[in-house]
N, C-alpha and C. Protein backbone atom coordinates (compact mmCIF):
# COMPACT_ATOMS: atom_id res chain seq x y z
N UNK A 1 0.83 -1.18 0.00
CA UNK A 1 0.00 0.00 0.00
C UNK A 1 0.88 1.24 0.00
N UNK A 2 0.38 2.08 -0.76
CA UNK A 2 1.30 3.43 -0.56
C UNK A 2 1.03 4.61 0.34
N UNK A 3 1.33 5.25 0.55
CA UNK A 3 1.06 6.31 1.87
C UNK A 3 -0.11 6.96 1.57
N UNK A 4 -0.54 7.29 0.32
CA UNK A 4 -1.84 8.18 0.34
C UNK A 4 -2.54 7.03 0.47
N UNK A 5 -2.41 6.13 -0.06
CA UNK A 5 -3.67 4.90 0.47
C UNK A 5 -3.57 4.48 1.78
N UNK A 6 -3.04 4.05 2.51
CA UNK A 6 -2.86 4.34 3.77
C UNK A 6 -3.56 5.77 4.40
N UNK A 7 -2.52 6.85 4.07
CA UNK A 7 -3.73 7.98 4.49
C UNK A 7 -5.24 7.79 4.45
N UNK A 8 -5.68 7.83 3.02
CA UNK A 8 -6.78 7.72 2.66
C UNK A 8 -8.21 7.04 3.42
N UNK A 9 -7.14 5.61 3.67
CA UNK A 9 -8.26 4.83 4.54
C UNK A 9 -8.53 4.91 5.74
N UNK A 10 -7.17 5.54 5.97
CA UNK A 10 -7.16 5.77 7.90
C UNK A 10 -8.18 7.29 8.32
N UNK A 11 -8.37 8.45 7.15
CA UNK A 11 -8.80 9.23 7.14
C UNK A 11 -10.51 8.73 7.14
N UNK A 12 -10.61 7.82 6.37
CA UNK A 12 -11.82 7.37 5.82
C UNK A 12 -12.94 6.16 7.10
N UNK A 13 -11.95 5.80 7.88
CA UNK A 13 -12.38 5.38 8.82
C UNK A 13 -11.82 6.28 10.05
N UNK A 14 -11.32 6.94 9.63
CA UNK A 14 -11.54 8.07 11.10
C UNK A 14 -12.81 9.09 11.26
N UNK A 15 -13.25 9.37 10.13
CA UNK A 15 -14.48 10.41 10.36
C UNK A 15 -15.51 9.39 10.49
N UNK A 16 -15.67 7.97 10.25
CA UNK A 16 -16.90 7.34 11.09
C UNK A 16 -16.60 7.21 12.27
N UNK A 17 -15.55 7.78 13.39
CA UNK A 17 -15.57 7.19 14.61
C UNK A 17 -16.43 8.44 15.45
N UNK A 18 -16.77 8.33 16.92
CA UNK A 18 -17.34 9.41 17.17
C UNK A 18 -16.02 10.23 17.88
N UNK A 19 -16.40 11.62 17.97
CA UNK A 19 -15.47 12.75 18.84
C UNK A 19 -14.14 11.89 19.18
N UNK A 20 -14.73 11.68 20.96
CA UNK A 20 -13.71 11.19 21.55
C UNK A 20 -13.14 9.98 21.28
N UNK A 21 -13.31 9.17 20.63
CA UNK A 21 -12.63 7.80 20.36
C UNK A 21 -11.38 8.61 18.82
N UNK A 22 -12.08 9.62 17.90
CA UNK A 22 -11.08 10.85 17.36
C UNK A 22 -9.65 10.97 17.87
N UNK A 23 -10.13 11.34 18.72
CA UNK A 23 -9.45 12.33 19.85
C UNK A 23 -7.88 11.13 20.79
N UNK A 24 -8.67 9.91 20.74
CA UNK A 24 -7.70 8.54 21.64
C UNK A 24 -6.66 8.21 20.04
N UNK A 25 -7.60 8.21 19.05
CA UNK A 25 -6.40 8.25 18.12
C UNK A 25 -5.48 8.91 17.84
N UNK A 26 -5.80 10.38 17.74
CA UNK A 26 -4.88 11.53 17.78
C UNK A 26 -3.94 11.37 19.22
N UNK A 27 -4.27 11.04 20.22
CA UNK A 27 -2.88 10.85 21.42
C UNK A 27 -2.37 9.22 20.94
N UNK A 28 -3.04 8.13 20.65
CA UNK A 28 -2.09 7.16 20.05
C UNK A 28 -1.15 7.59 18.83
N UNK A 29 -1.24 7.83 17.92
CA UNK A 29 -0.77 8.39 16.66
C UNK A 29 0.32 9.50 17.21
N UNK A 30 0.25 10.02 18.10
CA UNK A 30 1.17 11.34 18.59
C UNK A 30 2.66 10.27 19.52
N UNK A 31 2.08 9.30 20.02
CA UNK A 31 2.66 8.67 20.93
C UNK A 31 3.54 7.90 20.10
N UNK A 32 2.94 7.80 19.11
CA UNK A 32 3.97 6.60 17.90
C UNK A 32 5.38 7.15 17.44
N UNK A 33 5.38 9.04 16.98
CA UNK A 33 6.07 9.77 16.90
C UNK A 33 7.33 9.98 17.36
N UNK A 34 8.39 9.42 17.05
CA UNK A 34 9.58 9.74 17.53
C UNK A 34 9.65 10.91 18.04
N UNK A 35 10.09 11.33 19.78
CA UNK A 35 10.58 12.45 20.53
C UNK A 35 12.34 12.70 20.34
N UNK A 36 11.92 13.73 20.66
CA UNK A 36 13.51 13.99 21.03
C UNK A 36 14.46 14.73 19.74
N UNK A 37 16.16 14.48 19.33
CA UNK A 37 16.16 14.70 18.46
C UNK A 37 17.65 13.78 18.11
N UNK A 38 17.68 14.32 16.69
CA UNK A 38 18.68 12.87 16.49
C UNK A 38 20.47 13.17 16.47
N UNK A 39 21.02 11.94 16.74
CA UNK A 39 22.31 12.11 16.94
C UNK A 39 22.87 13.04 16.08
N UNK A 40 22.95 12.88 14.99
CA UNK A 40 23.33 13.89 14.07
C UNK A 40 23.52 15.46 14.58
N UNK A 41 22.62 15.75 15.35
CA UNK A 41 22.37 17.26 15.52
C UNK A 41 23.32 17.22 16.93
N UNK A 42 23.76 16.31 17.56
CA UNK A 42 24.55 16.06 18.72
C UNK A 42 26.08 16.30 18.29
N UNK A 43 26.67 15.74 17.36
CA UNK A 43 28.05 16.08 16.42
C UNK A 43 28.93 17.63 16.65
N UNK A 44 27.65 18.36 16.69
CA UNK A 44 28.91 19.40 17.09
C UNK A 44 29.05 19.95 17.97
N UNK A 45 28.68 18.93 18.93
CA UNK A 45 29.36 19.03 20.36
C UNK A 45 30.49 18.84 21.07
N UNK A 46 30.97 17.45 19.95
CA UNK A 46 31.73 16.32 20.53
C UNK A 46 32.81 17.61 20.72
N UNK A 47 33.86 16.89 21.81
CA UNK A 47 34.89 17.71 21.63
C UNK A 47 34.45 18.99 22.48
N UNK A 48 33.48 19.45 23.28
CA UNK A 48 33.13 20.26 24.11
C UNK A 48 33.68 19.77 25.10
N UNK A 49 33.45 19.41 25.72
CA UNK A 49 34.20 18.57 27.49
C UNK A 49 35.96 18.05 27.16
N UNK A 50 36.46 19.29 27.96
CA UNK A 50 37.67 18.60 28.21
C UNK A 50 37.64 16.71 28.39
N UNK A 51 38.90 16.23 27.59
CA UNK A 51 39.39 14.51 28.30
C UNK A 51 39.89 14.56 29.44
N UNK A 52 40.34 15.38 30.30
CA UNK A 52 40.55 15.54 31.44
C UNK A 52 38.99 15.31 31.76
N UNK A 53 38.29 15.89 31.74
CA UNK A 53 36.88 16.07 32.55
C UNK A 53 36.20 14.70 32.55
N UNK A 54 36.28 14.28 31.11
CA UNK A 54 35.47 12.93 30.25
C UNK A 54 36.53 11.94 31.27
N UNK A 55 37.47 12.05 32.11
CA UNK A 55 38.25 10.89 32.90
C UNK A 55 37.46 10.69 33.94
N UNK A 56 38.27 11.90 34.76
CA UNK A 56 37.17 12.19 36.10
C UNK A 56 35.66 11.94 36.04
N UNK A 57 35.08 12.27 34.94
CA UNK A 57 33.36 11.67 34.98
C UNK A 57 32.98 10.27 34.94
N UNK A 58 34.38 9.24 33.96
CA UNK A 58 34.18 8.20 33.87
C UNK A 58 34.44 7.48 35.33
N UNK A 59 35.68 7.95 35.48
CA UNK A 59 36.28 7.33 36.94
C UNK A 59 34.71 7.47 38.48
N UNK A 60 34.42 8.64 38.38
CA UNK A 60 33.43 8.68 39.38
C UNK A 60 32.14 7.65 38.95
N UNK A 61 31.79 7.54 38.13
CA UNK A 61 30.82 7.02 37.57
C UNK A 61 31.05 5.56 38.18
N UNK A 62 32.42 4.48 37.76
CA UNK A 62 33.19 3.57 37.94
C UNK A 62 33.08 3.57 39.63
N UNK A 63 33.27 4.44 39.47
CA UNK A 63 33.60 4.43 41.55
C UNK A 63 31.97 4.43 41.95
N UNK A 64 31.02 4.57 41.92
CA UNK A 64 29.75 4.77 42.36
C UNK A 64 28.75 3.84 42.40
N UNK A 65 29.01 2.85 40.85
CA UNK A 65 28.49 1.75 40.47
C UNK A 65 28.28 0.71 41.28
N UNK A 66 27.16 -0.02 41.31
CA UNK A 66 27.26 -0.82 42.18
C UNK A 66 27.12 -1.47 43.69
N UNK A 67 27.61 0.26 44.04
CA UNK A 67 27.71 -0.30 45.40
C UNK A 67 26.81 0.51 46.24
N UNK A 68 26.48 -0.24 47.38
CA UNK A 68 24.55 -0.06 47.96
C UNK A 68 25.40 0.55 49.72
N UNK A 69 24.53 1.55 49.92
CA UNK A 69 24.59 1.84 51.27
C UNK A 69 23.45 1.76 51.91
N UNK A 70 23.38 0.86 53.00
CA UNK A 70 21.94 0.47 53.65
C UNK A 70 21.74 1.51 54.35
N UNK A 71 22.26 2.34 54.74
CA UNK A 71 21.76 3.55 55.95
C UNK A 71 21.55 5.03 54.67
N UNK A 72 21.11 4.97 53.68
CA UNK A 72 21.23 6.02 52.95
C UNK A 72 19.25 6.19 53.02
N UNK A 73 18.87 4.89 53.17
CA UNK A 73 16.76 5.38 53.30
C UNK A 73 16.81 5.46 54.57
């Protein structure tokens, strides 16, 4: 099937539904939608954070993992 047919039918059985059952499609259909945004647009960042910094973040990270302190709740 191609996208206007697809459109077409989904359009075509959407105006027989009533209002609000409309309305549950429009938040399903919204929900399907990829959020956020994509790596690509992340690229010209790299290289912002000192490797000094990117150590120390890894190392703490490394150091933190794992391990449970019972008197912390």
């Amino acid at each position: 099937m191609t996208n206007a047919v697809i459109r077409d039918n989904l359009i075509a059985r959407l105006d027989k539904l009533p209002h609000d059952l409309q309305l549950r499609v429009l938040d399903f259909a919204s929900a399907l939608v990829p959020k956020g945004i994509t790596g690509k647009s992340l690229v010209k960042f790299e290289g912002a954070i000192p490797a000094e910094d990117l150590k120390l973040m890894s190392a703490a990270i490394e150091e933190g993992c794992e391990k449970v302190d019972i008197n912390e709740w």
